[in-house]
C-alpha atoms as a PDB file:
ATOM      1  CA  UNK A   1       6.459 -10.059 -17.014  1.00  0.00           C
ATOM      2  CA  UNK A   2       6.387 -12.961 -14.824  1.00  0.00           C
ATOM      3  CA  UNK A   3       3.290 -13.102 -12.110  1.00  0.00           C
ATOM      4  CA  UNK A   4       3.031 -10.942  -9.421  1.00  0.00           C
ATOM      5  CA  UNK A   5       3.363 -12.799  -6.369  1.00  0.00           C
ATOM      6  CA  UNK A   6       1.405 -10.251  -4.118  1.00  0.00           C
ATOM      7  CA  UNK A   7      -1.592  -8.533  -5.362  1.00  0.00           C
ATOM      8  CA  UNK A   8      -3.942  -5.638  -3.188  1.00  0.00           C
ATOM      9  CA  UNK A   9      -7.287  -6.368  -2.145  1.00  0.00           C
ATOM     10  CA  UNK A  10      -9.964  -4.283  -4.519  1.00  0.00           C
ATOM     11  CA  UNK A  11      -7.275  -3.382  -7.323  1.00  0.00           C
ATOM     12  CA  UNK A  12      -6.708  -4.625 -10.500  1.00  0.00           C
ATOM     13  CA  UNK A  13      -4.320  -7.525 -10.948  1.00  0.00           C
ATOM     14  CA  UNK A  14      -2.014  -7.990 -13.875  1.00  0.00           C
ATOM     15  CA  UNK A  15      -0.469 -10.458 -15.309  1.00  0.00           C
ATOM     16  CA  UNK A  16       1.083 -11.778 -18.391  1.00  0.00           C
ATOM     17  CA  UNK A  17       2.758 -14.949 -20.355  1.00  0.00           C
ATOM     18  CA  UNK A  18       4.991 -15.978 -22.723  1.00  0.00           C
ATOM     19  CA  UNK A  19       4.194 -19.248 -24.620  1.00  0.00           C
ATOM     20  CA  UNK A  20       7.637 -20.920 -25.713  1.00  0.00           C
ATOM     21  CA  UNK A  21       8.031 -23.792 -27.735  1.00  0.00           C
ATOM     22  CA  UNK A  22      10.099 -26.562 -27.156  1.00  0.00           C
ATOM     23  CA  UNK A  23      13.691 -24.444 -28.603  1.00  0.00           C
ATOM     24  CA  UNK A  24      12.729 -22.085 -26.301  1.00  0.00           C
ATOM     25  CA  UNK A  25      11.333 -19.400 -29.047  1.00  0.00           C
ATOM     26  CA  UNK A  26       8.240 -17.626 -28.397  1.00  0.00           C
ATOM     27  CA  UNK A  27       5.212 -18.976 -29.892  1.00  0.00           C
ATOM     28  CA  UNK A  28       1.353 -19.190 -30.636  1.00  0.00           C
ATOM     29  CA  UNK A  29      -0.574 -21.121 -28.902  1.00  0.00           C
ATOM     30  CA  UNK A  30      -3.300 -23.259 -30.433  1.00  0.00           C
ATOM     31  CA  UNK A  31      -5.575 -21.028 -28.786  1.00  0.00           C
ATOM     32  CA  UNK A  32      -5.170 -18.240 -26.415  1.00  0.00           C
ATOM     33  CA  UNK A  33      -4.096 -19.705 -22.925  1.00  0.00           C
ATOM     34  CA  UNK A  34      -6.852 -19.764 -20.395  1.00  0.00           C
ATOM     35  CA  UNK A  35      -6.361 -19.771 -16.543  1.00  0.00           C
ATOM     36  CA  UNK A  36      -8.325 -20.776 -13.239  1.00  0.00           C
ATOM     37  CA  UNK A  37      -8.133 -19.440  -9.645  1.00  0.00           C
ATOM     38  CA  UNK A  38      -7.963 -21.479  -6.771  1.00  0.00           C
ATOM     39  CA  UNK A  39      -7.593 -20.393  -2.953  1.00  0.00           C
ATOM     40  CA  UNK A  40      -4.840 -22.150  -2.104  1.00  0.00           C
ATOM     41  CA  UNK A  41      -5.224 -26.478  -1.377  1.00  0.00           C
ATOM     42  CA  UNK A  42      -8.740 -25.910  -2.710  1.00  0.00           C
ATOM     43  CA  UNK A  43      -9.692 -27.580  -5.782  1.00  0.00           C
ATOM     44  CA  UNK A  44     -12.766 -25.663  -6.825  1.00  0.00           C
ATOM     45  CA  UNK A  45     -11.440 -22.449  -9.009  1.00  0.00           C
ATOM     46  CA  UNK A  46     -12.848 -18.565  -7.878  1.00  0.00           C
ATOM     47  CA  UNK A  47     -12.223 -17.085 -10.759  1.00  0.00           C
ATOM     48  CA  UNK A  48     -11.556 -18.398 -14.778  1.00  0.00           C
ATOM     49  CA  UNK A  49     -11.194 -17.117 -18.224  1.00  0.00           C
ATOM     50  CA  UNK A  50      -9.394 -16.394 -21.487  1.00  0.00           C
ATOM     51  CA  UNK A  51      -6.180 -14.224 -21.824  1.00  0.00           C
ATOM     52  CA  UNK A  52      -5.545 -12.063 -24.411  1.00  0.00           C
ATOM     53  CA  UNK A  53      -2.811 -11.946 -26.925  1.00  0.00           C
ATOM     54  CA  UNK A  54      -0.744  -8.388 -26.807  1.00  0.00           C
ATOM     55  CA  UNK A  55      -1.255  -6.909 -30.148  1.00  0.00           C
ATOM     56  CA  UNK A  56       1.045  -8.908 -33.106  1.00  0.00           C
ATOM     57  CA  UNK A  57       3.647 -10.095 -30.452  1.00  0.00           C
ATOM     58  CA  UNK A  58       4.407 -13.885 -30.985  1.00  0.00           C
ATOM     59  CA  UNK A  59       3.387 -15.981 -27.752  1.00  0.00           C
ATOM     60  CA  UNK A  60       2.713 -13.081 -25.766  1.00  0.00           C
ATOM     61  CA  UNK A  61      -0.606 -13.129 -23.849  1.00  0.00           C
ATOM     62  CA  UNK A  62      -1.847 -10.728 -21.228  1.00  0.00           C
ATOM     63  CA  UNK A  63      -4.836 -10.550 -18.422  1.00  0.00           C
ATOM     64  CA  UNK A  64      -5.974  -8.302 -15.474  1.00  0.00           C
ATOM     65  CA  UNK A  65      -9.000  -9.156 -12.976  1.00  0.00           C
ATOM     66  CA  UNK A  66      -9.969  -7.106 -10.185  1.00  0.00           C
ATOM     67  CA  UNK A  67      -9.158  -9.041  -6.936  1.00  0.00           C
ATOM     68  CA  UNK A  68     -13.183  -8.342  -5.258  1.00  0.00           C
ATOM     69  CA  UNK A  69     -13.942  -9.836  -2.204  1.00  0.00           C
ATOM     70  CA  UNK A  70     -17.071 -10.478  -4.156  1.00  0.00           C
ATOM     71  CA  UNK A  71     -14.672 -12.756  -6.095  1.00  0.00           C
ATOM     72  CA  UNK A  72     -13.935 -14.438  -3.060  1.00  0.00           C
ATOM     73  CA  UNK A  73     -10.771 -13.202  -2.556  1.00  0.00           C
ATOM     74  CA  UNK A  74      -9.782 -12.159   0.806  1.00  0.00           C
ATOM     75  CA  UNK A  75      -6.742 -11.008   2.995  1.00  0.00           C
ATOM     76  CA  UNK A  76      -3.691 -12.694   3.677  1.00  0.00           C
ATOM     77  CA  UNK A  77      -4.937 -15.765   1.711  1.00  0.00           C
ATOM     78  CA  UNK A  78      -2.778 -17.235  -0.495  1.00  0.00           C
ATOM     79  CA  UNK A  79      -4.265 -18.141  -4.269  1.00  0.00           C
ATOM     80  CA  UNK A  80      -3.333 -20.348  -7.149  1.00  0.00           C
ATOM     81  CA  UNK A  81      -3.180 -19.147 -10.116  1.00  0.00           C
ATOM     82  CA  UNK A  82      -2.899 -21.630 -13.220  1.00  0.00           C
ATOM     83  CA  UNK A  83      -2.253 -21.552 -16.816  1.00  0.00           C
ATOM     84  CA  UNK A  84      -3.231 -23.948 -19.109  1.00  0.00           C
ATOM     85  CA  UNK A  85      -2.722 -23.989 -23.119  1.00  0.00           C
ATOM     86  CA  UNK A  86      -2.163 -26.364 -25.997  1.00  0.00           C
ATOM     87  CA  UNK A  87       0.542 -26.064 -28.327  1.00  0.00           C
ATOM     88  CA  UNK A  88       1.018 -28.267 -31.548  1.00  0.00           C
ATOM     89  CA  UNK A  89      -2.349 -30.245 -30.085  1.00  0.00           C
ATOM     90  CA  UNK A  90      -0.048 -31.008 -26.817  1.00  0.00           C
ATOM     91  CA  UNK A  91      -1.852 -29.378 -23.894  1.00  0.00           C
ATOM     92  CA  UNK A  92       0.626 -27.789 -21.336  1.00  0.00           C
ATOM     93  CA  UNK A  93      -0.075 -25.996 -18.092  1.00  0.00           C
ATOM     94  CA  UNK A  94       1.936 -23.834 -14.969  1.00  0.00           C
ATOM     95  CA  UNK A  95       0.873 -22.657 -11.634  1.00  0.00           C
ATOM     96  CA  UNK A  96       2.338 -19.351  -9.827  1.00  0.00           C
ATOM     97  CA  UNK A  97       1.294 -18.679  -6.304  1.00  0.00           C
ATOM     98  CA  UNK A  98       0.008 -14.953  -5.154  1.00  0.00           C
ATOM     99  CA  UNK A  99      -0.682 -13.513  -2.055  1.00  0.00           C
ATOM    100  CA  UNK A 100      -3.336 -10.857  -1.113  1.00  0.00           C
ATOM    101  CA  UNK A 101      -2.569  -7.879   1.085  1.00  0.00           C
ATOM    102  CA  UNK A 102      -4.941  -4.757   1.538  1.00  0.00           C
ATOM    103  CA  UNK A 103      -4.203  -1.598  -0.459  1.00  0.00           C
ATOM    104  CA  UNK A 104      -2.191   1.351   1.760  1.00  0.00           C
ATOM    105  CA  UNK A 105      -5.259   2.752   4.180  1.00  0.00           C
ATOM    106  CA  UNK A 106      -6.600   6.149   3.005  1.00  0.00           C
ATOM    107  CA  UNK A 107      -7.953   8.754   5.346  1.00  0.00           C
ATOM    108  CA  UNK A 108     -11.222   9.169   4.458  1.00  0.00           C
ATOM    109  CA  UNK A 109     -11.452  12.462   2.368  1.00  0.00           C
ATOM    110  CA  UNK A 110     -14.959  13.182   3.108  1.00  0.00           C
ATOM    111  CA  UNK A 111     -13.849  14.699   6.407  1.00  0.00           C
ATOM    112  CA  UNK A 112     -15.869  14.737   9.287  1.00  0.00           C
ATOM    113  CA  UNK A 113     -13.401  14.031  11.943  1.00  0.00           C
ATOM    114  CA  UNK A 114     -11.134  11.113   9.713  1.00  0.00           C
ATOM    115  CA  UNK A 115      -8.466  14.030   9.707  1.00  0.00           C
ATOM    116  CA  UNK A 116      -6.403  15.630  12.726  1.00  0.00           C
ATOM    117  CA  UNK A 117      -8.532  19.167  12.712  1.00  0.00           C
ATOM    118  CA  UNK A 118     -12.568  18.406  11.770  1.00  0.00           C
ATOM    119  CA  UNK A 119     -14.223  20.506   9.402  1.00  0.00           C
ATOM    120  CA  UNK A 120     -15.853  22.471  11.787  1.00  0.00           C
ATOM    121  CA  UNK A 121     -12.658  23.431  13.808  1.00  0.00           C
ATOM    122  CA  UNK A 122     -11.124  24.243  10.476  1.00  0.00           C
ATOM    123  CA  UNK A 123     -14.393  26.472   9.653  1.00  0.00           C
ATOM    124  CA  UNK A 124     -13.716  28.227  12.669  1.00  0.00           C
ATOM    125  CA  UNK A 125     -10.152  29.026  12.342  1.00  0.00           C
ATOM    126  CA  UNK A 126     -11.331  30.634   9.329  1.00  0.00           C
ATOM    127  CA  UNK A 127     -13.872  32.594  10.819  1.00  0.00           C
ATOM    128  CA  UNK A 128     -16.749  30.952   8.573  1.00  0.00           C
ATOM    129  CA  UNK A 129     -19.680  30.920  10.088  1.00  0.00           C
ATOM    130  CA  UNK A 130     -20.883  26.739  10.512  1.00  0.00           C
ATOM    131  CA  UNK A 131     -24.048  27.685   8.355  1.00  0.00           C
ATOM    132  CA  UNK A 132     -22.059  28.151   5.413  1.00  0.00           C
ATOM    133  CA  UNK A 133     -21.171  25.367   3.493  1.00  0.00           C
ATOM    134  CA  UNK A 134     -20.291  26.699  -0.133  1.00  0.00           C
ATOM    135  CA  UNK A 135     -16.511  26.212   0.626  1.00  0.00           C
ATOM    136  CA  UNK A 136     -16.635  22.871   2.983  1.00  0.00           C
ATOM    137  CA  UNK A 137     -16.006  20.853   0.198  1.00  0.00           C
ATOM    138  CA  UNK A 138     -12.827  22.808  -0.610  1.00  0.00           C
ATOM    139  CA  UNK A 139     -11.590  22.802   2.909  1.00  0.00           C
ATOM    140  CA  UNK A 140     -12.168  19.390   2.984  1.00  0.00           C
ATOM    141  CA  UNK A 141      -9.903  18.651   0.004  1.00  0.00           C
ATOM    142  CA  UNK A 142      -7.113  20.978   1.652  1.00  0.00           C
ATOM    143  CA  UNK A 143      -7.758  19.217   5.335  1.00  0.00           C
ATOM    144  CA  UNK A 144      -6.575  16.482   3.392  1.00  0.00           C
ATOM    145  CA  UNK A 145      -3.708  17.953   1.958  1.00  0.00           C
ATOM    146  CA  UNK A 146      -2.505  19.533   4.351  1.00  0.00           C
ATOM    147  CA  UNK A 147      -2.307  16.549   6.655  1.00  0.00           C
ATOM    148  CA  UNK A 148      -0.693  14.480   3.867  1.00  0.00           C
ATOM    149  CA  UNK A 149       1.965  17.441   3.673  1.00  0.00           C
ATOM    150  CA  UNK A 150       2.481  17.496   7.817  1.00  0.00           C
ATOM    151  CA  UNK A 151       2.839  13.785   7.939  1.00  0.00           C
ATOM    152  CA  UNK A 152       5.299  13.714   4.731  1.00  0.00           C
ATOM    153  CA  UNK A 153       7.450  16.286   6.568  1.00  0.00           C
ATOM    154  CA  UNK A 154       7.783  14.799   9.925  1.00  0.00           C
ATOM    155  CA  UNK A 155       7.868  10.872   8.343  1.00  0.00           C
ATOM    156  CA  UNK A 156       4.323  10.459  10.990  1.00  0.00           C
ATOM    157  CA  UNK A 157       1.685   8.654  11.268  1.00  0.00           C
ATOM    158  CA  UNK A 158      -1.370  10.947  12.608  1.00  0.00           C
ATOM    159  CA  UNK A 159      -4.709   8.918  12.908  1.00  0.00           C
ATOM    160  CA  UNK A 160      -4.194   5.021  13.297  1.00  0.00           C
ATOM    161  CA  UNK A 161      -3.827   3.103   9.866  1.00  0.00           C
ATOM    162  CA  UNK A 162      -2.485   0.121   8.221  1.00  0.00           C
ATOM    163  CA  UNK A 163       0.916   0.886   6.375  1.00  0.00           C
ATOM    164  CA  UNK A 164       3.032  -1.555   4.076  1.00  0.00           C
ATOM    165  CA  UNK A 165       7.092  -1.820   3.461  1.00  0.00           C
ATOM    166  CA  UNK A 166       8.269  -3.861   1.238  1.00  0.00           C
ATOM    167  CA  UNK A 167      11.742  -5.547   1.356  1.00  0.00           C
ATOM    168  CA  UNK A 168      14.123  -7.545  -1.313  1.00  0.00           C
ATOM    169  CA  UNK A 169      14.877  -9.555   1.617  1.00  0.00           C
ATOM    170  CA  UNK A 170      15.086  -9.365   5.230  1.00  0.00           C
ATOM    171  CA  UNK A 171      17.018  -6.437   6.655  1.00  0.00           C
ATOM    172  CA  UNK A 172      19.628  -7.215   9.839  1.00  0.00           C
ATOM    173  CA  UNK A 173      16.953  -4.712  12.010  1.00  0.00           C
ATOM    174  CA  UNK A 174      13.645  -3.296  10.659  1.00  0.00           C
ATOM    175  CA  UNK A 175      13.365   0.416  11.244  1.00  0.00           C
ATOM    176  CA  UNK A 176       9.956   0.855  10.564  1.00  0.00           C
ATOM    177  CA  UNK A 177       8.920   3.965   9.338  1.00  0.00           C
ATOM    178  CA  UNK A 178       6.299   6.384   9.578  1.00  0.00           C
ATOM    179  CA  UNK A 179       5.905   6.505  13.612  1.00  0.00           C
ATOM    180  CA  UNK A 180       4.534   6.204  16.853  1.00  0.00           C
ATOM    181  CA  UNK A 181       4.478   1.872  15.611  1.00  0.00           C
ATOM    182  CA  UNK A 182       1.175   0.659  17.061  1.00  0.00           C
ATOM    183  CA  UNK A 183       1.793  -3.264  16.274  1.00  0.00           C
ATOM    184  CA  UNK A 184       3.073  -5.455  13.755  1.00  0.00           C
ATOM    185  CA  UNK A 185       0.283  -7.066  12.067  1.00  0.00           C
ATOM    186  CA  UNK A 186       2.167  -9.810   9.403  1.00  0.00           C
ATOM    187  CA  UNK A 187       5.328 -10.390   8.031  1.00  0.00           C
ATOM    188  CA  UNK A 188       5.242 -12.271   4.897  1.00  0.00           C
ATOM    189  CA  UNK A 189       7.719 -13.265   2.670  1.00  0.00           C
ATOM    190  CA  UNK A 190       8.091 -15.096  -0.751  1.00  0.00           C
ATOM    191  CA  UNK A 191      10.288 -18.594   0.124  1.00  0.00           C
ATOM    192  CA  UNK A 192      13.213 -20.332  -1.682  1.00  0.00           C
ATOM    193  CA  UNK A 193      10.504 -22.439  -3.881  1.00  0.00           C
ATOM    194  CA  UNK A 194       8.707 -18.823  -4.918  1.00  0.00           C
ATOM    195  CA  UNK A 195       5.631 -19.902  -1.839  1.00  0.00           C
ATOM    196  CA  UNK A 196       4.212 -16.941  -0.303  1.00  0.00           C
ATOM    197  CA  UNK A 197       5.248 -17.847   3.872  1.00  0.00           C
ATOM    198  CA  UNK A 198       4.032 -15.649   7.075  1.00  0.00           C
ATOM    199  CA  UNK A 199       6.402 -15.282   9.614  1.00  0.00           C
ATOM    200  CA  UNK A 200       5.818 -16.793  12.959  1.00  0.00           C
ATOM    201  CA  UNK A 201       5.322 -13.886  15.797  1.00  0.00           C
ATOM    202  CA  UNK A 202       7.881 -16.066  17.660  1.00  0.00           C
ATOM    203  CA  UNK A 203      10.446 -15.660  15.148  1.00  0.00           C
ATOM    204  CA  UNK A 204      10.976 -11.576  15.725  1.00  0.00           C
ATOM    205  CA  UNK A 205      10.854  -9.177  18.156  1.00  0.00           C
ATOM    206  CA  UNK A 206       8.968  -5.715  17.924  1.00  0.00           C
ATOM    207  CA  UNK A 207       9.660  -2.591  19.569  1.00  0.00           C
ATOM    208  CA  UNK A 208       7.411   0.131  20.468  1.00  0.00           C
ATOM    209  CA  UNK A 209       9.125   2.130  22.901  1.00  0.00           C
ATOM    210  CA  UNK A 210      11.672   3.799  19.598  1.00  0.00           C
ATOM    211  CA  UNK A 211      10.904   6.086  17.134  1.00  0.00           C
ATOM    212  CA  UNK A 212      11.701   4.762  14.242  1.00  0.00           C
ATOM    213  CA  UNK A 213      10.189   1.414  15.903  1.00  0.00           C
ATOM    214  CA  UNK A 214      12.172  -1.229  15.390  1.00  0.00           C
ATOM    215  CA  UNK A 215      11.988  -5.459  14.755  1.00  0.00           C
ATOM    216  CA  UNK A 216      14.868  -7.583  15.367  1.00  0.00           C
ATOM    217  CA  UNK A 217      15.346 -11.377  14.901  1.00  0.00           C
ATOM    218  CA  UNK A 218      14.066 -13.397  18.569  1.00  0.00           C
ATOM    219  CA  UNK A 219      16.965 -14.900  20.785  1.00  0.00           C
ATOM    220  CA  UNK A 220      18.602 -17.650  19.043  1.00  0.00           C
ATOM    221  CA  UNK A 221      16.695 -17.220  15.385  1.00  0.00           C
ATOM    222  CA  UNK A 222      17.750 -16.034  12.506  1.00  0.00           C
ATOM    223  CA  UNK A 223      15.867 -14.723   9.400  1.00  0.00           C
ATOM    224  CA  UNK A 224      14.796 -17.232   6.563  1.00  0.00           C
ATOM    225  CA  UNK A 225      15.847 -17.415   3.408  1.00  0.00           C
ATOM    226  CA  UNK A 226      14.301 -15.601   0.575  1.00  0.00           C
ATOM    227  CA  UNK A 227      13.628 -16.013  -3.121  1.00  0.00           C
ATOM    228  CA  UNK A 228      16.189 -13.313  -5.139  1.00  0.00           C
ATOM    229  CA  UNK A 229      13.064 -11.259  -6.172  1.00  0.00           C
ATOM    230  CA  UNK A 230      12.145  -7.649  -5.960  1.00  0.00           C
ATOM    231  CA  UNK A 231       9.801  -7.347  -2.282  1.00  0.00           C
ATOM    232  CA  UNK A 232      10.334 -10.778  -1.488  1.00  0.00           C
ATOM    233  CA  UNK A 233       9.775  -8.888   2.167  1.00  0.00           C
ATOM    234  CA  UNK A 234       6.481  -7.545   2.970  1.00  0.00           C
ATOM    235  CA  UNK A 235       5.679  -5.786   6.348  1.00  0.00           C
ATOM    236  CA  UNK A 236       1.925  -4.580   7.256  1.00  0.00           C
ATOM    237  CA  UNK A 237       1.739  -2.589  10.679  1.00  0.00           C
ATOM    238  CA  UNK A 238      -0.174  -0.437  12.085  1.00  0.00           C
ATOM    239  CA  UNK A 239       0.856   3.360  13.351  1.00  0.00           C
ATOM    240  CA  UNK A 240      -0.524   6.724  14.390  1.00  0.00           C
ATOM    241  CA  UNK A 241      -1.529   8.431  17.434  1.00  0.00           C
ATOM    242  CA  UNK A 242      -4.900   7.040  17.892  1.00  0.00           C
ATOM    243  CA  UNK A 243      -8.379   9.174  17.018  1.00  0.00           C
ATOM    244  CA  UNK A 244      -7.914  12.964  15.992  1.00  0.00           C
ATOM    245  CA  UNK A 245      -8.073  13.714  19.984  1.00  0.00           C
ATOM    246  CA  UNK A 246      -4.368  11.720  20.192  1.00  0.00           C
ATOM    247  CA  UNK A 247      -2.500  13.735  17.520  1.00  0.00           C
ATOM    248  CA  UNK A 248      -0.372  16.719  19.401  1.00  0.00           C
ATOM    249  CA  UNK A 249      -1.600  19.953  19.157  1.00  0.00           C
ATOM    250  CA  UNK A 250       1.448  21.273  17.316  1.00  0.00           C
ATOM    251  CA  UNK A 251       0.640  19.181  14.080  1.00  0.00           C
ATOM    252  CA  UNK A 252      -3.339  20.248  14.365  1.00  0.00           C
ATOM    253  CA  UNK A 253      -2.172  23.818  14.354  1.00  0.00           C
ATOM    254  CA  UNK A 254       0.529  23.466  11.856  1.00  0.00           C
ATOM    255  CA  UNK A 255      -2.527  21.679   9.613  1.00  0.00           C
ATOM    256  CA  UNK A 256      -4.927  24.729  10.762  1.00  0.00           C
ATOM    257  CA  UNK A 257      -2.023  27.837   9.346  1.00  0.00           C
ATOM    258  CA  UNK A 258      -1.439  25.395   6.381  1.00  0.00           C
ATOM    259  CA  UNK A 259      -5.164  25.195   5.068  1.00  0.00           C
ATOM    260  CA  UNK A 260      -5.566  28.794   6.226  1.00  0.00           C
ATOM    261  CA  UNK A 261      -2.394  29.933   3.851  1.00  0.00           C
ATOM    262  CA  UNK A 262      -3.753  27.975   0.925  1.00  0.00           C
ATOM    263  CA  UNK A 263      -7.846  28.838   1.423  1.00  0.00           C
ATOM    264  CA  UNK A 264      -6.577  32.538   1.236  1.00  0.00           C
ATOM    265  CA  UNK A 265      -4.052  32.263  -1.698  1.00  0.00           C
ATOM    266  CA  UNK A 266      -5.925  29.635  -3.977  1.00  0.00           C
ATOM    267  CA  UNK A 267      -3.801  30.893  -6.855  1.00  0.00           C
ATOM    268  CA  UNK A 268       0.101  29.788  -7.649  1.00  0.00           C
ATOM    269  CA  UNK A 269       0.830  33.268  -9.270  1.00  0.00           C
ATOM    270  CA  UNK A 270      -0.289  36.955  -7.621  1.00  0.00           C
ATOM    271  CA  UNK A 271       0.572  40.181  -8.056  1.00  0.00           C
ATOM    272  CA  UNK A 272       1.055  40.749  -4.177  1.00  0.00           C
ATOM    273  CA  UNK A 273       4.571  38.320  -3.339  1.00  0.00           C
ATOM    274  CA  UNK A 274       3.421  35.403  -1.011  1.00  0.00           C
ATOM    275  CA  UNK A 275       5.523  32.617   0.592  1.00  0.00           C
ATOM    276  CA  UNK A 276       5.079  29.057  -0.483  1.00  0.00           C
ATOM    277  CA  UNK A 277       4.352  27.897   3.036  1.00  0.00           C
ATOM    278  CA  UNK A 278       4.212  29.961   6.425  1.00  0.00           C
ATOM    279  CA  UNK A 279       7.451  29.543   8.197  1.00  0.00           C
ATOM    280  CA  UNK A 280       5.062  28.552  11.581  1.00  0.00           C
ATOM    281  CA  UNK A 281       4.757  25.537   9.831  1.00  0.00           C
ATOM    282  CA  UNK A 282       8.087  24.052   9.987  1.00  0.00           C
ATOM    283  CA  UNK A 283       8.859  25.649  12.864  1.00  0.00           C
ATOM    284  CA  UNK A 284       5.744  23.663  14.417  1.00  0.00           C
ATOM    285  CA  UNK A 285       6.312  20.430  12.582  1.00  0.00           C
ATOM    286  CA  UNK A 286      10.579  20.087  13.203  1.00  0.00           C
ATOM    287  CA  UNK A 287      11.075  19.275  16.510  1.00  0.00           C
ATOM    288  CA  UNK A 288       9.001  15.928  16.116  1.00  0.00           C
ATOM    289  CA  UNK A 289      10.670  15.140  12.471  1.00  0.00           C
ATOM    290  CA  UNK A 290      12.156  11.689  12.422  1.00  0.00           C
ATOM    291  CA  UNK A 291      14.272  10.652   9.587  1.00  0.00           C
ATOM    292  CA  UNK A 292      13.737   7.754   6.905  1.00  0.00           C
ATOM    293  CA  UNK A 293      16.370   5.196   7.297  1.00  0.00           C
END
């Protein structure tokens, strides 16, 4: 497995390589390869240490590191990561460059007004009075599941966040998913020479006023050329309706019959038949469905 050339800000990043000797065959090193960080045209490294050999495979080490912003790494930099080792007391060394992009934004689940209907609202559709808090820990967990499910079904974006797509290489026309499109934050894409590269803002246009919104080449460009690697394309933008007070009141009452359906029926199998979903729901979510091209 060659090195990722994008890694997410606070997740582990894995990697792994192949010592070869000079037929081409895999083989030991001396000693197991180490490898140094570097931010990128800096010459002091972040990170170092020693990889790992993978069980009794010949030549085949492995490594993971957690990319912390205590680390030093940070977003949208690109980093150097090198490998040195010595075979048959000749010492031997290769560079691969990475780029850091934040993990997909996460409502928070604690509630509290970070999804579409607040706890309180919720408790109140339910008829629980807001001094009793055994179950706000469970309607919190199916706040958040139901608003997962509503945005799933209508391909939305509720409360502003940052979403990723990833590309093999550039489309003829974006059609970003996962509307309304707020704004396009980056567009970065892995070069001919394997170099992570951010797109100039000049070199696209974005369009806001379509759902799906869309990005098209400017007047007179055209899209660069990209390495032949899987997401050698990757798109961050930002979507949703705003705060809770933004989303329609369709989807916050589709949310409110969805968490009411599953607080009351908390069990997949009853005696007493029960529908998988109240039919209020689609019938409330539909007419703003968009599709997923």
């Amino acid at each position: 497995m060659p090195v990722p050339s994008i890694g997410l800000l606070t997740r582990v990043f894995s990697w792994s390589f192949d010592v070869r000797d000079t037929y081409g065959a895999s083989a030991d090193a001396d000693s197991a390869p180490t490898y140094s960080i570097f931010e990128h045209e800096t010459t002091t490294a972040i990170v170092t240490g020693t990889m790992a050999k993978l069980g009794s495979n010949t030549g085949f080490y492995t490594e993971e590191i957690t990319l912390a912003a205590a680390s030093g790494f940070e977003l949208y930099h690109t980093y150097l990561l090198r490998i040195s080792w010595t075979y048959n007391s000749k010492d031997y060394n290769k560079t691969y460059a990475f780029l850091v992009l934040g993990a997909i934004a996460a409502l928070d689940e604690s509630g509290g007004g970070s999804y579409p209907v607040s706890t309180a609202d919720m408790k109140l559709h339910l008829k629980i009075e807001s001094g009793e808090t055994d179950d706000d820990a469970l309607i919190d967990t199916l706040l958040g599941a139901a608003t997962k499910y509503c945005e799933e079904f209508q391909h939305r974006s509720y409360i502003t966040q940052t979403r990723y797509q990833y590309y093999d290489e550039f489309p003829l026309m974006f059609s970003v998913p996962y509307p309304p499109l707020i704004a396009v934050t980056t567009i970065i894409y892995i070069n001919t020479d394997g170099d992570p590269v951010e797109l100039d803002t000049g070199e696209y246009r974005v369009d806001i006023k379509n759902e799906p919104g869309r990005i098209t080449e400017a007047y007179n460009s055209t899209w660069p050329a990209t390495r032949a690697i899987t997401n050698a394309v990757v798109l961050t933008y930002t979507a949703g309706y705003g705060t809770s007070a933004d989303v329609p009141k369709p989807v916050k009452a589709a949310i409110k019959l969805l968490v009411g359906h599953w607080y009351e029926h908390r069990e997949a199998v009853s005696d007493i038949p029960i529908q998988i979903l109240p039919q209020a729901v689609s019938a409330l979510l539909w007419p703003e469905r968009t599709d997923i091209l």
